[in-house]
C-alpha atoms as a PDB file:
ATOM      1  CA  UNK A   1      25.268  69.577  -8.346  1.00  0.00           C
ATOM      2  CA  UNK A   2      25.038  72.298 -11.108  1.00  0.00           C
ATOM      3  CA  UNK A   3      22.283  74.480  -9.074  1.00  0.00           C
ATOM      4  CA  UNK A   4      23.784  76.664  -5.882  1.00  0.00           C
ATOM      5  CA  UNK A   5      21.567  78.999  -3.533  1.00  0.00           C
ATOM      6  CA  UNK A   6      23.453  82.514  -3.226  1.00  0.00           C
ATOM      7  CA  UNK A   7      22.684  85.011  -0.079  1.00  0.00           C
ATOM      8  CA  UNK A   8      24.469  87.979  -0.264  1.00  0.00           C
ATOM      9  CA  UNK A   9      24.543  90.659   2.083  1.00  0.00           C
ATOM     10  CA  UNK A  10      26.706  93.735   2.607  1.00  0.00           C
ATOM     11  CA  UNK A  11      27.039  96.854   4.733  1.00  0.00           C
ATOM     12  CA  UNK A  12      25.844  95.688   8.014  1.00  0.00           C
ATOM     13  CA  UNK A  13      28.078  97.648   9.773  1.00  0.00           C
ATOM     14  CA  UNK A  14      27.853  95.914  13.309  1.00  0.00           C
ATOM     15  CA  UNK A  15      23.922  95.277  13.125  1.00  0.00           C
ATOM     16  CA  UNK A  16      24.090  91.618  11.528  1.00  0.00           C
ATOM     17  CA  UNK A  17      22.050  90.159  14.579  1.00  0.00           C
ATOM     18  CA  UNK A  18      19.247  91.917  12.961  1.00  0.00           C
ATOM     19  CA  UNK A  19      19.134  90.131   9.451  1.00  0.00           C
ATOM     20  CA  UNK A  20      16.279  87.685   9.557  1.00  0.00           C
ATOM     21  CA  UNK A  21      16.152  85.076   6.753  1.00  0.00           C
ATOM     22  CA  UNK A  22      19.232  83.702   6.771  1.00  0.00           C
ATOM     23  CA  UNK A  23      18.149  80.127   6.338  1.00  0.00           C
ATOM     24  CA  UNK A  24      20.584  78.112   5.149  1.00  0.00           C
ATOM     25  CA  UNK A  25      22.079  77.657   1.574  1.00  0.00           C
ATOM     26  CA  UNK A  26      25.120  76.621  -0.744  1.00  0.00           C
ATOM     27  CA  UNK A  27      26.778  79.924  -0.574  1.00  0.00           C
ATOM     28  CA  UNK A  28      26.590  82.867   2.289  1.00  0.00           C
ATOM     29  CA  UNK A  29      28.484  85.922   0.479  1.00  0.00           C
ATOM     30  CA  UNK A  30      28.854  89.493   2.735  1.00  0.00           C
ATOM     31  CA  UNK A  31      30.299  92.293   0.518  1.00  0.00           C
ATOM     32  CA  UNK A  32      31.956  94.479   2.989  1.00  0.00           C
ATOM     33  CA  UNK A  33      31.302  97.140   5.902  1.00  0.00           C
ATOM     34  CA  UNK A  34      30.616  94.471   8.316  1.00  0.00           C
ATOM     35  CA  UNK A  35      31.177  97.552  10.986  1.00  0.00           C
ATOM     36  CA  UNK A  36      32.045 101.267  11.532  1.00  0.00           C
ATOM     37  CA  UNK A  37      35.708 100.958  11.969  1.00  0.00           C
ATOM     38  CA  UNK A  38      37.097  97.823  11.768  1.00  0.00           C
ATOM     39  CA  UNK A  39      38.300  97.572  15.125  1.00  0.00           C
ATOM     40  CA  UNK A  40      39.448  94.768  16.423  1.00  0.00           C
ATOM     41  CA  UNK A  41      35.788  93.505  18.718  1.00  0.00           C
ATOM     42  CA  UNK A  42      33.889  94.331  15.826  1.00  0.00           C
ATOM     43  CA  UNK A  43      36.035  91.867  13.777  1.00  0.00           C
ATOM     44  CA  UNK A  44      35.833  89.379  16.351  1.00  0.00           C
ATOM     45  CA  UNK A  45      32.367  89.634  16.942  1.00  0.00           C
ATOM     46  CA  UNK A  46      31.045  89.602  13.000  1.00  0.00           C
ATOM     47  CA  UNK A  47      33.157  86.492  12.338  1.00  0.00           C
ATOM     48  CA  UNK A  48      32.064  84.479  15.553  1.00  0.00           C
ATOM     49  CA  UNK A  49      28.309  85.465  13.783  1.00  0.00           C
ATOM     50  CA  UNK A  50      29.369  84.763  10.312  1.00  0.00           C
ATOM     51  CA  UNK A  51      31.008  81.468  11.704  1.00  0.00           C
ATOM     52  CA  UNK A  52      27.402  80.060  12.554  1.00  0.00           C
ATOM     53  CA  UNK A  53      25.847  80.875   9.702  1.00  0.00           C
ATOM     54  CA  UNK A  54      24.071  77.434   8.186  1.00  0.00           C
ATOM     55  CA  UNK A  55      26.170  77.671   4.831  1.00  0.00           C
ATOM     56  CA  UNK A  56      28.826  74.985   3.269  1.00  0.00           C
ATOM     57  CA  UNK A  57      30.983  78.192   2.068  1.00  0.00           C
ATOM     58  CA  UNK A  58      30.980  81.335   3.501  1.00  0.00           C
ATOM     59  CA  UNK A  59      33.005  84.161   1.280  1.00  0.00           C
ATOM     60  CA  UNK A  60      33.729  88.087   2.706  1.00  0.00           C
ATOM     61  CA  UNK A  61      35.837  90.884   1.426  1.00  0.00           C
ATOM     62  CA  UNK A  62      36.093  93.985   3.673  1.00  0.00           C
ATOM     63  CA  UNK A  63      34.683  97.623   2.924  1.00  0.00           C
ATOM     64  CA  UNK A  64      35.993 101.144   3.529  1.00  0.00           C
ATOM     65  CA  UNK A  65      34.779 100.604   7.266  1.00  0.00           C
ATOM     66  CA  UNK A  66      37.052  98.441   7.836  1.00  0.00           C
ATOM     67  CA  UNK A  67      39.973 100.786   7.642  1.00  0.00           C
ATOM     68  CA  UNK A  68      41.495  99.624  11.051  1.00  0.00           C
ATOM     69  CA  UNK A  69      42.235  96.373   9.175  1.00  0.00           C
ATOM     70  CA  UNK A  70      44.061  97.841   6.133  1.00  0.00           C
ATOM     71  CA  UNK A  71      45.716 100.899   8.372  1.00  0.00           C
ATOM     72  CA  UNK A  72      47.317  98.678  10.917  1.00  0.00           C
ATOM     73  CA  UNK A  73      49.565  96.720   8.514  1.00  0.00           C
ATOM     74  CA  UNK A  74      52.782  97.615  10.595  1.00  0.00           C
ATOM     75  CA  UNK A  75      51.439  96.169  13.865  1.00  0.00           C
ATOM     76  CA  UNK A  76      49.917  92.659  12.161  1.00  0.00           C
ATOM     77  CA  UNK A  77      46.463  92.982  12.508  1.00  0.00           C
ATOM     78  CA  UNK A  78      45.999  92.334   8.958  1.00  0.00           C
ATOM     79  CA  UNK A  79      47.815  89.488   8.822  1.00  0.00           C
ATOM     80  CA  UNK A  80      45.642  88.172  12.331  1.00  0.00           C
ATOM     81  CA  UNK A  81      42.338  89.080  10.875  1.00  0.00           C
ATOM     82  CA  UNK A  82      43.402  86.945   7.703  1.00  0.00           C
ATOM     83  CA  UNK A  83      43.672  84.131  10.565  1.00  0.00           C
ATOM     84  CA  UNK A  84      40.769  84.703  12.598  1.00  0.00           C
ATOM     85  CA  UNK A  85      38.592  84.683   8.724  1.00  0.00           C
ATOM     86  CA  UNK A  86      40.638  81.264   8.277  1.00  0.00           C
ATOM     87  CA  UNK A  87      40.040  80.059  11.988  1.00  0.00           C
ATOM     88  CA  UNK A  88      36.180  80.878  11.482  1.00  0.00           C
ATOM     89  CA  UNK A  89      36.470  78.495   7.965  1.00  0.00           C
ATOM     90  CA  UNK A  90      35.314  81.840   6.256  1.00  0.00           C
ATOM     91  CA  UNK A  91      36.950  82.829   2.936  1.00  0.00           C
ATOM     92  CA  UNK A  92      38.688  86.071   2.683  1.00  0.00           C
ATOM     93  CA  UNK A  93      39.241  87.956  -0.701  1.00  0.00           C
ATOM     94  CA  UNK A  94      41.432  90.493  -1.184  1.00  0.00           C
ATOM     95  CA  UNK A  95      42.306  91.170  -4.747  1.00  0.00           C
ATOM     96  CA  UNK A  96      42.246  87.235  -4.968  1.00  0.00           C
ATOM     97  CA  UNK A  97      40.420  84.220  -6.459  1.00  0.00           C
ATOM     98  CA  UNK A  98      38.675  81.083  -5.324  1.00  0.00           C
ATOM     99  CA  UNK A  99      37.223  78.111  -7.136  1.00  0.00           C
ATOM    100  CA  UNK A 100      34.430  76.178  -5.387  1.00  0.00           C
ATOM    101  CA  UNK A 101      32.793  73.012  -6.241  1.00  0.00           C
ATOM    102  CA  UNK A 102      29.713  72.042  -4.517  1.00  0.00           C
ATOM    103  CA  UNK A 103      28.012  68.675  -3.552  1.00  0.00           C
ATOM    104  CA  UNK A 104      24.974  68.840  -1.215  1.00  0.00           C
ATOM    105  CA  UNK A 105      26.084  69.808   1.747  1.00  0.00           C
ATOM    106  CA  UNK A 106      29.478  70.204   1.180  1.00  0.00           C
ATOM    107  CA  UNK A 107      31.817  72.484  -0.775  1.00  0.00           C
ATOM    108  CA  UNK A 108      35.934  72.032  -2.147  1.00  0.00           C
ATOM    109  CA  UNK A 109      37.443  74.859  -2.134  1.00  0.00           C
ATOM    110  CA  UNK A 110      40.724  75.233  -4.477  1.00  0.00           C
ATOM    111  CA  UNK A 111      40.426  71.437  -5.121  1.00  0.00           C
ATOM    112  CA  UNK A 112      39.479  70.852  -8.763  1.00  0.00           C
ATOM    113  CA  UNK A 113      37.738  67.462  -8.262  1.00  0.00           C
ATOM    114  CA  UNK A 114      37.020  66.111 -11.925  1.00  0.00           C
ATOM    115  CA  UNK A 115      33.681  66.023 -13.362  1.00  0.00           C
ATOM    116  CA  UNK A 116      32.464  68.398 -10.739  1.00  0.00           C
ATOM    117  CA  UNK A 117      31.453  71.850 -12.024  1.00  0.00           C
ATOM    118  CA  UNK A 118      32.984  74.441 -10.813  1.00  0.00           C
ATOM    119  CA  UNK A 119      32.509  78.688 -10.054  1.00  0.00           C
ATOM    120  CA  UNK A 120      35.331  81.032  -9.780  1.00  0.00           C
ATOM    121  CA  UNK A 121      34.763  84.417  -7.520  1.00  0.00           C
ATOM    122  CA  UNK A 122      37.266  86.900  -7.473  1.00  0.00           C
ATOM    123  CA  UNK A 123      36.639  89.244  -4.538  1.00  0.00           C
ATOM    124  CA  UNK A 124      38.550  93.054  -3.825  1.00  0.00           C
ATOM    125  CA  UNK A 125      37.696  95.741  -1.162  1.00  0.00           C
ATOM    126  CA  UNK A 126      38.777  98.833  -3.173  1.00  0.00           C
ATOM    127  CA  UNK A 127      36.659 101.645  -4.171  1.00  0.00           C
ATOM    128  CA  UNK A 128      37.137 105.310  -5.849  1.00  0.00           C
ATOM    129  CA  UNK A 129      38.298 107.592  -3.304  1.00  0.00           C
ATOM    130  CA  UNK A 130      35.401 108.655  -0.960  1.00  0.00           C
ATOM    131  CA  UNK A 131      34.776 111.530   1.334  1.00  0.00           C
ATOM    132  CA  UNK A 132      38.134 112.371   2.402  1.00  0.00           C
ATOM    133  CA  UNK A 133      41.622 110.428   3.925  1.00  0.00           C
ATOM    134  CA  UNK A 134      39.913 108.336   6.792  1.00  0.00           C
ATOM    135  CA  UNK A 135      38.391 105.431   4.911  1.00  0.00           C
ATOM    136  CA  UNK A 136      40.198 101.922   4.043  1.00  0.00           C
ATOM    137  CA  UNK A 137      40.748 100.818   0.682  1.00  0.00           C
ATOM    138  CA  UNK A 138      40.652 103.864  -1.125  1.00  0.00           C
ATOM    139  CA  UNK A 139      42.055 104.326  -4.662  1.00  0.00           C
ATOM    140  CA  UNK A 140      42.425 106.525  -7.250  1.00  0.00           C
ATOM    141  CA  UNK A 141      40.525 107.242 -10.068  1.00  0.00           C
ATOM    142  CA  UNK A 142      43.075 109.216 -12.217  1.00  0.00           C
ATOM    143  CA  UNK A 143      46.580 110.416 -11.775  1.00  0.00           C
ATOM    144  CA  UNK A 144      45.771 113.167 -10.061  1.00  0.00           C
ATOM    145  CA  UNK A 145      44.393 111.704  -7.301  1.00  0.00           C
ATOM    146  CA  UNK A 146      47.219 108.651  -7.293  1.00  0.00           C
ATOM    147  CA  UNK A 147      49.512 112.223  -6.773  1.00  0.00           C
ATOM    148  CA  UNK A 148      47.216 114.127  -4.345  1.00  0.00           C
ATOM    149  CA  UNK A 149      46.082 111.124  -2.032  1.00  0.00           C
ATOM    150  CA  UNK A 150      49.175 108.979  -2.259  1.00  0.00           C
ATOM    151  CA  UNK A 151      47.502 106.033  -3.335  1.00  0.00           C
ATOM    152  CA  UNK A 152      47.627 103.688  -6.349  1.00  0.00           C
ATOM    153  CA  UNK A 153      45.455 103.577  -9.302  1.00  0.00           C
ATOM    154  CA  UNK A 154      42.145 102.032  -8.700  1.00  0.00           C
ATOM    155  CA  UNK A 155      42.278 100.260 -12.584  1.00  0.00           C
ATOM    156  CA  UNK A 156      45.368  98.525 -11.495  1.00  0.00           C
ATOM    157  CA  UNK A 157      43.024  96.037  -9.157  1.00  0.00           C
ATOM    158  CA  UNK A 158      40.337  95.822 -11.868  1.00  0.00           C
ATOM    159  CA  UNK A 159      42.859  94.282 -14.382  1.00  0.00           C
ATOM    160  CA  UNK A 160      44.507  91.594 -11.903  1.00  0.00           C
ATOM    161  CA  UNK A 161      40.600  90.314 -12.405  1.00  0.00           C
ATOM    162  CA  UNK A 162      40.762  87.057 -14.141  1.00  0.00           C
ATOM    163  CA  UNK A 163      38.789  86.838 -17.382  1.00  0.00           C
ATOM    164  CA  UNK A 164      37.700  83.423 -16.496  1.00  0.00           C
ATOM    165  CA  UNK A 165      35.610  84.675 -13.094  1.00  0.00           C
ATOM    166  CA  UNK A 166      31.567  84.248 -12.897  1.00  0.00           C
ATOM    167  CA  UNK A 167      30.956  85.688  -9.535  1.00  0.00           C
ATOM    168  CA  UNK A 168      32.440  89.441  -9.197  1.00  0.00           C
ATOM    169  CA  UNK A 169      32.445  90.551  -5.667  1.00  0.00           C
ATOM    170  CA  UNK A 170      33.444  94.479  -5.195  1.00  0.00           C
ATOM    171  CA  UNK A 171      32.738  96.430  -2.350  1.00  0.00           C
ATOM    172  CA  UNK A 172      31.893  99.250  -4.449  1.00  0.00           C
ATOM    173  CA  UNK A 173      29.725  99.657  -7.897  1.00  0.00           C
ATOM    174  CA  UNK A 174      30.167  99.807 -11.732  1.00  0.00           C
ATOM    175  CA  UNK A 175      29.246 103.246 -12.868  1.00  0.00           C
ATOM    176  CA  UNK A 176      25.982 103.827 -13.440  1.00  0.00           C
ATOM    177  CA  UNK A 177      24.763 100.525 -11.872  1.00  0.00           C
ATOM    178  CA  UNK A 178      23.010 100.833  -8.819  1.00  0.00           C
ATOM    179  CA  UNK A 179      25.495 103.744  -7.616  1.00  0.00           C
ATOM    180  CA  UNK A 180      23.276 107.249  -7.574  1.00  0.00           C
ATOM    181  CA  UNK A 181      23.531 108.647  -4.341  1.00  0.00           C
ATOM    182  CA  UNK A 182      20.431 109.586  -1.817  1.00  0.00           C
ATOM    183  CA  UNK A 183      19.309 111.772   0.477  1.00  0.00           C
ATOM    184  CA  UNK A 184      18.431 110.247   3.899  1.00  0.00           C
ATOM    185  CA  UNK A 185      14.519 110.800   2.890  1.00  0.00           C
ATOM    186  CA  UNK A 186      15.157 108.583  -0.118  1.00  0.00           C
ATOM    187  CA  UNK A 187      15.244 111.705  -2.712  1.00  0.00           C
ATOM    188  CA  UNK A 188      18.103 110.693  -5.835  1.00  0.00           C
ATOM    189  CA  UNK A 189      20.993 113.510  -6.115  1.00  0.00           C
ATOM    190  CA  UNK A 190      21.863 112.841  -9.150  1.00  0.00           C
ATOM    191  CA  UNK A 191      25.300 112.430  -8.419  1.00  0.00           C
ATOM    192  CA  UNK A 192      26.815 108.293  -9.307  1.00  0.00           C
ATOM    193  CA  UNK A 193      29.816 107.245  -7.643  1.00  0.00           C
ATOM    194  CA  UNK A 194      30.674 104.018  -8.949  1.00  0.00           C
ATOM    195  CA  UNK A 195      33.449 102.852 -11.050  1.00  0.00           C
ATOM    196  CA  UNK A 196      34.214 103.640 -14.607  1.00  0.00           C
ATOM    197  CA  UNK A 197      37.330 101.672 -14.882  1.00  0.00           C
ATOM    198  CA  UNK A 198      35.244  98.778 -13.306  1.00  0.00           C
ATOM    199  CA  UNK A 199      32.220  98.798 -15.666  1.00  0.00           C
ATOM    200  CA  UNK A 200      34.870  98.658 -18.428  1.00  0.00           C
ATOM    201  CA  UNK A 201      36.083  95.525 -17.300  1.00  0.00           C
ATOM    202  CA  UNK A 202      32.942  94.109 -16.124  1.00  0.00           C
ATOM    203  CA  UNK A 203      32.021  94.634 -20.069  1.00  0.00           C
ATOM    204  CA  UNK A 204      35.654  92.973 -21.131  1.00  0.00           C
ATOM    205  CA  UNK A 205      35.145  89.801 -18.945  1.00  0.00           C
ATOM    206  CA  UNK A 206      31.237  89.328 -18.806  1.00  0.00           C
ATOM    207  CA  UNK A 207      31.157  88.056 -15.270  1.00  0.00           C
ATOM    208  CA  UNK A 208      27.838  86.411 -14.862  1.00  0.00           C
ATOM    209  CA  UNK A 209      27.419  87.711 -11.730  1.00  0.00           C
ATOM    210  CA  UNK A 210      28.305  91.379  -9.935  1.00  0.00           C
ATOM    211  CA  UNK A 211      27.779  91.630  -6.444  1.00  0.00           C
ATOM    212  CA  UNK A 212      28.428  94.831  -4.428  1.00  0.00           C
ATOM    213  CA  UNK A 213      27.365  97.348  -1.444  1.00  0.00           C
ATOM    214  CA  UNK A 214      28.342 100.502  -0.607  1.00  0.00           C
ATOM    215  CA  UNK A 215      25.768 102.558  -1.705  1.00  0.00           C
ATOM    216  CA  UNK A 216      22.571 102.135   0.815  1.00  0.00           C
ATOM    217  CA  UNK A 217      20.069 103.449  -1.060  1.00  0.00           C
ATOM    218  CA  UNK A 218      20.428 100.410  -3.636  1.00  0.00           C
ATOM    219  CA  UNK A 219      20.054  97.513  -1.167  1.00  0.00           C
ATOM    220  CA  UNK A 220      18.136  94.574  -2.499  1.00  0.00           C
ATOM    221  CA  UNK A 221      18.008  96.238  -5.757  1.00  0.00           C
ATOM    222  CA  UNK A 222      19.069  93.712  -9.244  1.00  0.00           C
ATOM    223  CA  UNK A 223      20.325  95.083 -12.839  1.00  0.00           C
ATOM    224  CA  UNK A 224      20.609  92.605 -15.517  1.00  0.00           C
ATOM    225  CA  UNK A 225      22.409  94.175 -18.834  1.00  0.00           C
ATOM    226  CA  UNK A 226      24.734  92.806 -21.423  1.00  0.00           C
ATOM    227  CA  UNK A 227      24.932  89.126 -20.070  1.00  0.00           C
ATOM    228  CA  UNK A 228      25.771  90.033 -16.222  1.00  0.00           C
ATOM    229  CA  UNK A 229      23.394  90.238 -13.209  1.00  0.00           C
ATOM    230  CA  UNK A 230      24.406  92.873 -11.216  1.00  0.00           C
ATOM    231  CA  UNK A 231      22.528  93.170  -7.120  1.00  0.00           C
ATOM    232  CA  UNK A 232      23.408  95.962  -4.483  1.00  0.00           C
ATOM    233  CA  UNK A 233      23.490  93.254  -1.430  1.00  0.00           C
ATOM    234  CA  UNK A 234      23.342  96.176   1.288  1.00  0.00           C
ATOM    235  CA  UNK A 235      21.258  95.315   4.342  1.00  0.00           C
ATOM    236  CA  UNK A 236      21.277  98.882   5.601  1.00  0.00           C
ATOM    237  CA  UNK A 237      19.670 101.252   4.534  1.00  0.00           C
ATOM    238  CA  UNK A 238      20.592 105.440   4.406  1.00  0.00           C
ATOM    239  CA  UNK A 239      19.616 105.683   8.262  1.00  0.00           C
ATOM    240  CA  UNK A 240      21.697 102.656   9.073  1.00  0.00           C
ATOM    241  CA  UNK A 241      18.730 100.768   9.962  1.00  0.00           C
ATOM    242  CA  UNK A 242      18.865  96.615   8.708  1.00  0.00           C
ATOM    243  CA  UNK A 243      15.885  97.009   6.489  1.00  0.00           C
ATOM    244  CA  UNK A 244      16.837  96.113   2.931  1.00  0.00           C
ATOM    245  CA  UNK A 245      16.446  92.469   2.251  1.00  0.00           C
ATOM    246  CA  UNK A 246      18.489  90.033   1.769  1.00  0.00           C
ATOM    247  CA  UNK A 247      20.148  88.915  -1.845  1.00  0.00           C
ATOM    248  CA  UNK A 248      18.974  85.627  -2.862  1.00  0.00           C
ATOM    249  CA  UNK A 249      20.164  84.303  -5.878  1.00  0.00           C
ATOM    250  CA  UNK A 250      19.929  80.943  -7.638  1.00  0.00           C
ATOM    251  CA  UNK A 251      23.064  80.270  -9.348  1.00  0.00           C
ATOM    252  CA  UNK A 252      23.402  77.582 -12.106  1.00  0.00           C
ATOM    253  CA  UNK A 253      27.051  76.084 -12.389  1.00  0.00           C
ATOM    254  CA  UNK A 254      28.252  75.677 -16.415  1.00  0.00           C
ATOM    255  CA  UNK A 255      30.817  73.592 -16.803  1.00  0.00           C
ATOM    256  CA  UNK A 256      33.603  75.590 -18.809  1.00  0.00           C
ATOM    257  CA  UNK A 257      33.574  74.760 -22.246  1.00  0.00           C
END
């Protein structure tokens, strides 16, 4: 099976009972902000959805809404949202790879069944520090905001990225891709807020794919430039309403040379 049907969806920040279309497929993929906080009923409630979904593998990363999850190391909810994504049979990236192989039906995750084609996805939930202390998974963009904001360099989890991956998943995008900020009335401001240090290694490594969120405005919207496809999976839109469509993607599998 060389052909896989992608849906990707991000930012549905508690409204995912909304999303109509999600029919079935190969591959469900949700790119972060699955709430407003994180919290702990908001995690439960997303995975019990995402659990149900009618897809052989399901993959998530989390977004800076989930900063309840990545603030609450010390008291383990990390560590139990890790297990209620494993419980749920739901994939959970963070700063980490899988390799899937796909039969109809039926996925192997990690398993590297011969003569089988497989497609790596490397999945993180960092993005360039944004509006202030209170989000999750915020990084630097220079040194002077590693010093200021106490937080490490956002290139650091762009080169752990192996060169070998064909599906990028970030929460956040590649400057200049699908990143220009809106009003709520739709107007462009002019002002882009993705990653530098992550286009530059989207351009090193060539992903095939680029999947990301964030940035509402860009929902359902698809780039294609120098080799790589890159889509804006957000389902809602600048008024938080579910009405961006859903990311549907027909992947073919190569088998590496």
């Amino acid at each position: 099976m060389n052909k896989i049907l992608i849906h990707a969806i991000s930012d549905t920040h508690n409204r995912h009972d909304k999303i109509k279309g999600l029919t079935g497929g190969d591959l469900l993929i949700h790119a972060g902000d699955f709430s407003s906080q994180g919290h702990k009923w908001e995690s439960e409630r997303f995975l019990e959805w995402m659990r149900k979904q009618p897809y052989s593998a399901k993959v998530l990363i989390c977004g800076n809404h989930e900063r309840e999850i990545e603030d609450t190391k010390t008291s383990g909810y990390e560590f139990k949202f890790k297990m209620m994504c494993k419980d749920a049979g739901i994939i959970l990236l963070q700063d980490s790879s899988v390799e899937l192989q796909f039969l109809p039906g039926k996925v192997f995750i990690d398993e590297n069944i011969p003569d089988l084609p497989k497609v790596k996805i490397h999945g993180s939930p960092v993005t360039p520090w944004f509006y202030g202390h209170n989000w999750g998974w915020n990084r630097a963009r220079n040194d002077a905001e590693a010093e200021l904001y106490k937080v490490p360099l956002i290139k650091s989890h762009w080169d752990i990225i192996p060169p070998d991956t064909n599906i990028l998943l970030t929460h956040g995008p590649a400057y200049g891709i699908l990143d220009e900020l809106h009003s709520v009335d739709g107007t462009p401001k002019g002002q882009f807020v993705g990653c530098v240090d992550l286009l530059a290694r989207i351009k090193e490594i060539k992903p095939d794919i680029h999947i990301c969120g964030h940035i509402h405005a860009h929902g359902g919207s698809q780039v294609h430039q120098d080799g790589t496809s890159f889509y804006n999976a957000s389902i809602c839109d600048e008024m938080y309403a579910p009405s961006n469509p859903i990311t549907k993607i027909e992947y073919e599998i190569v088998d590496a040379e």
